[in-house]
PDB file of N, CA and C in Angstrom:
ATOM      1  N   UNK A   1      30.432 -76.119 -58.003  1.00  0.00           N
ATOM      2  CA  UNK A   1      30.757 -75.050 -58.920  1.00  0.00           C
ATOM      3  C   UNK A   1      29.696 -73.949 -58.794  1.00  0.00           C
ATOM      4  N   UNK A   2      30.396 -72.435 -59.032  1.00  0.00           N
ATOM      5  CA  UNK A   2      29.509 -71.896 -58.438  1.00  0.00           C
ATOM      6  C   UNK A   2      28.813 -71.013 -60.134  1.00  0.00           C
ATOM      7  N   UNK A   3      27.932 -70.434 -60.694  1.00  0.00           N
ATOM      8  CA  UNK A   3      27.428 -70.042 -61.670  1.00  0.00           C
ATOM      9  C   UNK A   3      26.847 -68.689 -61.481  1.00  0.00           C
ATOM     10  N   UNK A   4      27.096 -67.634 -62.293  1.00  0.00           N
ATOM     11  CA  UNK A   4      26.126 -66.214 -62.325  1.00  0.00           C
ATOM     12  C   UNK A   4      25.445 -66.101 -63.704  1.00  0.00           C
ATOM     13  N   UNK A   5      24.345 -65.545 -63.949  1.00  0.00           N
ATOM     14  CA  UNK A   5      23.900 -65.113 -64.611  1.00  0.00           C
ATOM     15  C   UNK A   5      23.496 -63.810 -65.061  1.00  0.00           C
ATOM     16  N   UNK A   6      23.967 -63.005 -65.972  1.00  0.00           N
ATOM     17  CA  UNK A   6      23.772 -61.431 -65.747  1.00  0.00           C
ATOM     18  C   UNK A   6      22.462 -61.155 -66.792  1.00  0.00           C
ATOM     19  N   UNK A   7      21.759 -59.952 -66.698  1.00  0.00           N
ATOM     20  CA  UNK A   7      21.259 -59.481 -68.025  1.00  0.00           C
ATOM     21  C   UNK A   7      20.851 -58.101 -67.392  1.00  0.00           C
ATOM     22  N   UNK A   8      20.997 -57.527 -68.705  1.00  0.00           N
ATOM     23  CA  UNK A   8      20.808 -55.559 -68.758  1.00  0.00           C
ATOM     24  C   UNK A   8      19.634 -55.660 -69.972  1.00  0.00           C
ATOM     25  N   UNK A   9      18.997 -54.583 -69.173  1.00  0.00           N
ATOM     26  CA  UNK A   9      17.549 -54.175 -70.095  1.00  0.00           C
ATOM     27  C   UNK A   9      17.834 -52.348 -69.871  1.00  0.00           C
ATOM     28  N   UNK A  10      17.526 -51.833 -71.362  1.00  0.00           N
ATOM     29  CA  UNK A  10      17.260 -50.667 -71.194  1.00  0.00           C
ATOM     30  C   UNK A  10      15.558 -50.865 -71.368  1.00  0.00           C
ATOM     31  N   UNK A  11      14.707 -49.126 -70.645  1.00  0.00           N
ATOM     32  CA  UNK A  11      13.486 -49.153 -71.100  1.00  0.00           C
ATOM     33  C   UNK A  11      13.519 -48.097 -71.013  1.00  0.00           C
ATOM     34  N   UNK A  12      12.511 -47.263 -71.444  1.00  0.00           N
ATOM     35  CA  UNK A  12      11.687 -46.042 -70.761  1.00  0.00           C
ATOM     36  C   UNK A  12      10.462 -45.738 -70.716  1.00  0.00           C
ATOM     37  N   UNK A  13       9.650 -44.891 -70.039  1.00  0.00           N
ATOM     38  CA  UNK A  13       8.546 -44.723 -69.420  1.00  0.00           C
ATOM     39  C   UNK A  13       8.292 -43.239 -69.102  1.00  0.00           C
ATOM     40  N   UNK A  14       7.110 -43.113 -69.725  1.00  0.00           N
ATOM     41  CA  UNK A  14       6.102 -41.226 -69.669  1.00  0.00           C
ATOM     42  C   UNK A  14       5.213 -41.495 -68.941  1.00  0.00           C
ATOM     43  N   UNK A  15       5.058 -40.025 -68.214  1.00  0.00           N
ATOM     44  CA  UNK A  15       3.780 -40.021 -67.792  1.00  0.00           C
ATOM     45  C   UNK A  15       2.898 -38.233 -68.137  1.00  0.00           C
ATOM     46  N   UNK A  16       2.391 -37.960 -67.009  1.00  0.00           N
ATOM     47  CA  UNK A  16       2.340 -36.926 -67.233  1.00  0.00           C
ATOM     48  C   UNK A  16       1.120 -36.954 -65.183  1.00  0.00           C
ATOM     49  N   UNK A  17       1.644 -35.516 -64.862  1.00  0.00           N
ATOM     50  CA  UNK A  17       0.969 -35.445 -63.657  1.00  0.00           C
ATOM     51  C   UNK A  17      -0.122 -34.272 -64.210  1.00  0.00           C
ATOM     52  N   UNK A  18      -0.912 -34.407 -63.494  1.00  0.00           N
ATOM     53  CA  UNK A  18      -2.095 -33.568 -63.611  1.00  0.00           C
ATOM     54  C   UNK A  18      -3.526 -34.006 -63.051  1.00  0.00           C
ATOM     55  N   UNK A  19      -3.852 -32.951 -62.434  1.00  0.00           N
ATOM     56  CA  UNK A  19      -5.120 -32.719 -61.542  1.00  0.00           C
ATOM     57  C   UNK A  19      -6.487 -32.553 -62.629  1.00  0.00           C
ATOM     58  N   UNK A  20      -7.180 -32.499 -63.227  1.00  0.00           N
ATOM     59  CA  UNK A  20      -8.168 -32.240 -64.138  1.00  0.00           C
ATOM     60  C   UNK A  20      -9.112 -31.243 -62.994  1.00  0.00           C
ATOM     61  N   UNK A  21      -9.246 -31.240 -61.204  1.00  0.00           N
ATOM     62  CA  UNK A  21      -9.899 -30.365 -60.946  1.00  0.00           C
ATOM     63  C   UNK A  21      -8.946 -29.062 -60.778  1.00  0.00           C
ATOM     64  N   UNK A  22      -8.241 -28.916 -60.790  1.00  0.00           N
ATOM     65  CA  UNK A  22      -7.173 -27.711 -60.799  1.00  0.00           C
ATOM     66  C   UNK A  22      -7.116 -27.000 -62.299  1.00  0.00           C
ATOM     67  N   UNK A  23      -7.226 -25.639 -62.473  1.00  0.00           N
ATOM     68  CA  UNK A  23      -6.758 -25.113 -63.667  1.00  0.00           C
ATOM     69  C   UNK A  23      -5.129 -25.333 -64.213  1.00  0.00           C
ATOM     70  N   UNK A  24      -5.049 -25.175 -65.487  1.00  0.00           N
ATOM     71  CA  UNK A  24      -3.988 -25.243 -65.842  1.00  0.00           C
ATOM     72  C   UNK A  24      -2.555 -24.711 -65.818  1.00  0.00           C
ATOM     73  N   UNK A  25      -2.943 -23.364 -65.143  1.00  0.00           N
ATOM     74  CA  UNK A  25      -1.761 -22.865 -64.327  1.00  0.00           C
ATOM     75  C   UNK A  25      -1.193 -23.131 -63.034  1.00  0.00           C
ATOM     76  N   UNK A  26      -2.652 -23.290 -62.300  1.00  0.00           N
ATOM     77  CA  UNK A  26      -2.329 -24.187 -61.432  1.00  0.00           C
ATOM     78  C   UNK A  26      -1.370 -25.672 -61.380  1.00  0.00           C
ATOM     79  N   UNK A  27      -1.797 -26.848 -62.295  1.00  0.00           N
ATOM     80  CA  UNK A  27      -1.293 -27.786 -62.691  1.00  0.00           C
ATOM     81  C   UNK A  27      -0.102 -27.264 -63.070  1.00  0.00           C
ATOM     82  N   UNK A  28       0.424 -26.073 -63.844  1.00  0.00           N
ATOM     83  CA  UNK A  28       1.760 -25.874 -64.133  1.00  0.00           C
ATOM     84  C   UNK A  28       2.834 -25.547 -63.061  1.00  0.00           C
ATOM     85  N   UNK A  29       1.928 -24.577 -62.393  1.00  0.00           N
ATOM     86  CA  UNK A  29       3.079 -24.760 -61.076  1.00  0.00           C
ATOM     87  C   UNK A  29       3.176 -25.317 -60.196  1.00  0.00           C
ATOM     88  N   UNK A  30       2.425 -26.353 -59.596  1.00  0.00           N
ATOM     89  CA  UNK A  30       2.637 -27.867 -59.042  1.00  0.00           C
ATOM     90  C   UNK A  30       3.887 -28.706 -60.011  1.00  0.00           C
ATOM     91  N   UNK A  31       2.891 -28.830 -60.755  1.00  0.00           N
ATOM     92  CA  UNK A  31       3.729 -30.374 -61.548  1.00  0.00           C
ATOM     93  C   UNK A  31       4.890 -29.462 -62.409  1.00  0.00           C
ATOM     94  N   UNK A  32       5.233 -28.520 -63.361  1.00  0.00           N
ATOM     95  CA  UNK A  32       5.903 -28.198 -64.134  1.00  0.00           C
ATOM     96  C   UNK A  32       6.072 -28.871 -65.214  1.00  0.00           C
ATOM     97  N   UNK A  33       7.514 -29.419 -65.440  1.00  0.00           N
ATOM     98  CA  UNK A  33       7.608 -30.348 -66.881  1.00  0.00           C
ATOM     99  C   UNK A  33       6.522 -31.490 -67.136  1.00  0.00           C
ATOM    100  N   UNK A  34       6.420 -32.188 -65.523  1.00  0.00           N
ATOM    101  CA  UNK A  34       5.672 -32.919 -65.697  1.00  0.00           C
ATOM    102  C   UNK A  34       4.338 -33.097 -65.908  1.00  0.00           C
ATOM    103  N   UNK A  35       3.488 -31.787 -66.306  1.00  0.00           N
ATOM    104  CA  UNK A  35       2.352 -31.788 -66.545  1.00  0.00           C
ATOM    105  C   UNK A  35       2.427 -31.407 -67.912  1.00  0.00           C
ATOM    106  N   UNK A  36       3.494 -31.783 -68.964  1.00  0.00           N
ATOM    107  CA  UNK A  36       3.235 -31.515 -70.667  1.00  0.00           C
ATOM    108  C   UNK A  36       2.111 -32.408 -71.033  1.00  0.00           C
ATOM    109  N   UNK A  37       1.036 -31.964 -71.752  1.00  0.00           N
ATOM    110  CA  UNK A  37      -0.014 -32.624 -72.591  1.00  0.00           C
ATOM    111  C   UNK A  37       0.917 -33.660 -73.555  1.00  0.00           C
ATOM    112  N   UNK A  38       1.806 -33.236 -73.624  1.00  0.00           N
ATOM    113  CA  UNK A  38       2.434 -34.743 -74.477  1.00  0.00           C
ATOM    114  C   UNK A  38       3.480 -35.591 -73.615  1.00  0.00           C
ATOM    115  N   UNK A  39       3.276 -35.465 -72.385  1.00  0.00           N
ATOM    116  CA  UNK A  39       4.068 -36.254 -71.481  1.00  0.00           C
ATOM    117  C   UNK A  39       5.740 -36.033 -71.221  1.00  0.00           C
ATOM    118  N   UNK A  40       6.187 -36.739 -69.982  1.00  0.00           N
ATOM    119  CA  UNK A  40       7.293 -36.329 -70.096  1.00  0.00           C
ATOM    120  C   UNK A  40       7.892 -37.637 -70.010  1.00  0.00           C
ATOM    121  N   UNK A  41       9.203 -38.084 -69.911  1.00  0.00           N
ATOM    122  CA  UNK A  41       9.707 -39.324 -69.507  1.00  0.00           C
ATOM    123  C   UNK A  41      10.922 -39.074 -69.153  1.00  0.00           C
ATOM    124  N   UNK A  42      10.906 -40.628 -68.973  1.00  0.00           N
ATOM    125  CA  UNK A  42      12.535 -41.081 -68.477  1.00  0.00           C
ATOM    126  C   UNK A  42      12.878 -41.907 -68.771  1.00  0.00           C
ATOM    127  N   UNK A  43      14.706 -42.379 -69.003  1.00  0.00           N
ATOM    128  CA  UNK A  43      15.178 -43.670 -69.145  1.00  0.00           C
ATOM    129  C   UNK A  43      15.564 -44.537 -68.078  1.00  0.00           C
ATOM    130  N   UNK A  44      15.972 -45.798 -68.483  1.00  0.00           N
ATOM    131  CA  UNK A  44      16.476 -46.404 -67.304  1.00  0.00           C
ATOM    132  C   UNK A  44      16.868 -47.558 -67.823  1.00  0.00           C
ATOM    133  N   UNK A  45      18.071 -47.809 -66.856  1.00  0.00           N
ATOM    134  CA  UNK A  45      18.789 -48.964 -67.521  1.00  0.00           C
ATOM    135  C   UNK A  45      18.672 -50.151 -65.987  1.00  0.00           C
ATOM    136  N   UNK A  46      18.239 -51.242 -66.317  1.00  0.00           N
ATOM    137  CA  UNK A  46      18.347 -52.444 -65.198  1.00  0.00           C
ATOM    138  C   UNK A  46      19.364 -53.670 -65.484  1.00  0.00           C
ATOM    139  N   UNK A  47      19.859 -53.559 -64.631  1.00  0.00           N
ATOM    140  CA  UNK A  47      21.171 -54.796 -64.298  1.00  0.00           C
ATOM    141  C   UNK A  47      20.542 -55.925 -63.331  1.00  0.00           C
ATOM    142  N   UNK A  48      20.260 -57.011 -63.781  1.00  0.00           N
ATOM    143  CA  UNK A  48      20.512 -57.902 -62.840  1.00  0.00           C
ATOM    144  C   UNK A  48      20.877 -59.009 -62.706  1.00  0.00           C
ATOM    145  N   UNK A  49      21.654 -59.723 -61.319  1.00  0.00           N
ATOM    146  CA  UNK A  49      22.891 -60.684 -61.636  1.00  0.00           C
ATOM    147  C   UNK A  49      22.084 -62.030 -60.163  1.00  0.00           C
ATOM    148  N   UNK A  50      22.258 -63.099 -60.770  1.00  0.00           N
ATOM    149  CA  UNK A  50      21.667 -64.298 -60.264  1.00  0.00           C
ATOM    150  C   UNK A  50      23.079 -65.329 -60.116  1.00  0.00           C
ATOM    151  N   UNK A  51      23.824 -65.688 -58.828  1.00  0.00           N
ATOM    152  CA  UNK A  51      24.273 -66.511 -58.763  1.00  0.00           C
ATOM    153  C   UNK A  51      24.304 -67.234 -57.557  1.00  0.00           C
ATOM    154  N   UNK A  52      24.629 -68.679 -58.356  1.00  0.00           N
ATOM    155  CA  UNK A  52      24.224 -69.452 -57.185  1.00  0.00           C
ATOM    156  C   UNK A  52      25.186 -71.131 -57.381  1.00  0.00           C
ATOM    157  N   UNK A  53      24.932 -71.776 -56.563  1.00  0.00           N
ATOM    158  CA  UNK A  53      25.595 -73.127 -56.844  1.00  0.00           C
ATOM    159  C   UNK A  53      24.841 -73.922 -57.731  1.00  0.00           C
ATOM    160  N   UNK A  54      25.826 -74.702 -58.547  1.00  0.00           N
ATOM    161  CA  UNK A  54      25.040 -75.714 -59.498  1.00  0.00           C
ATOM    162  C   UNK A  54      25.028 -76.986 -58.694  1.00  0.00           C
ATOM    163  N   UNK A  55      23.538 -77.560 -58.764  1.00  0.00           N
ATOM    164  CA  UNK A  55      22.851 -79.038 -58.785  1.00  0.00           C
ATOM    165  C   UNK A  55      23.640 -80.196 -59.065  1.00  0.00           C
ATOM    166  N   UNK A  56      24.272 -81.299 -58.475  1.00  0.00           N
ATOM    167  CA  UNK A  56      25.594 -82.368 -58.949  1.00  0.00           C
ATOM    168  C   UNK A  56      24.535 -83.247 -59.925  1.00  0.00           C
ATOM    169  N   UNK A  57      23.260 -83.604 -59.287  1.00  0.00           N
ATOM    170  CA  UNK A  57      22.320 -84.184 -60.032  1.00  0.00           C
ATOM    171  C   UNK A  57      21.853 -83.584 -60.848  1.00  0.00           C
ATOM    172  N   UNK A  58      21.614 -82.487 -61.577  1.00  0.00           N
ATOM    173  CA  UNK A  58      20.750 -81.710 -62.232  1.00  0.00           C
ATOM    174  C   UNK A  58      21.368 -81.210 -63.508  1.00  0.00           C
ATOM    175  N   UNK A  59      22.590 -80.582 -62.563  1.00  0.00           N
ATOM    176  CA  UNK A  59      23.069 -79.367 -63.483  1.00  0.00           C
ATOM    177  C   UNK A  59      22.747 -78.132 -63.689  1.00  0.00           C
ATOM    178  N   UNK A  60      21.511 -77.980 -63.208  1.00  0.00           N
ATOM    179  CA  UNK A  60      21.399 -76.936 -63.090  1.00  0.00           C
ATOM    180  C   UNK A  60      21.407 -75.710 -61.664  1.00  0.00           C
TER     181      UNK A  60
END
């Protein structure tokens, strides 16, 4: 018999890019959004699916 296992995770995650030897205009037009002093982020959603045959002895 054969078995899957699924699971979905949402998360998200900030960062922020920036040089500290570069001025700040500088840093702005390199990085753009991504150089906000209060960070920027993103979401993300992960799927993942595990299947496989079950164990006659085990069960699992």
């Amino acid at each position: 018999m054969r078995v899957s296992v699924y699971r979905k995770a949402h998360f998200n995650a900030a960062h922020r890019l920036h040089n500290p030897s570069w001025s700040e205009e500088m840093n702005q037009e390199v990085f753009g959004l991504c150089n906000s002093p209060n960070y920027h982020g993103h979401n993300y959603e992960l799927e993942v699916k595990v299947s496989g045959e079950v164990n006659p002895e085990t069960g699992f």
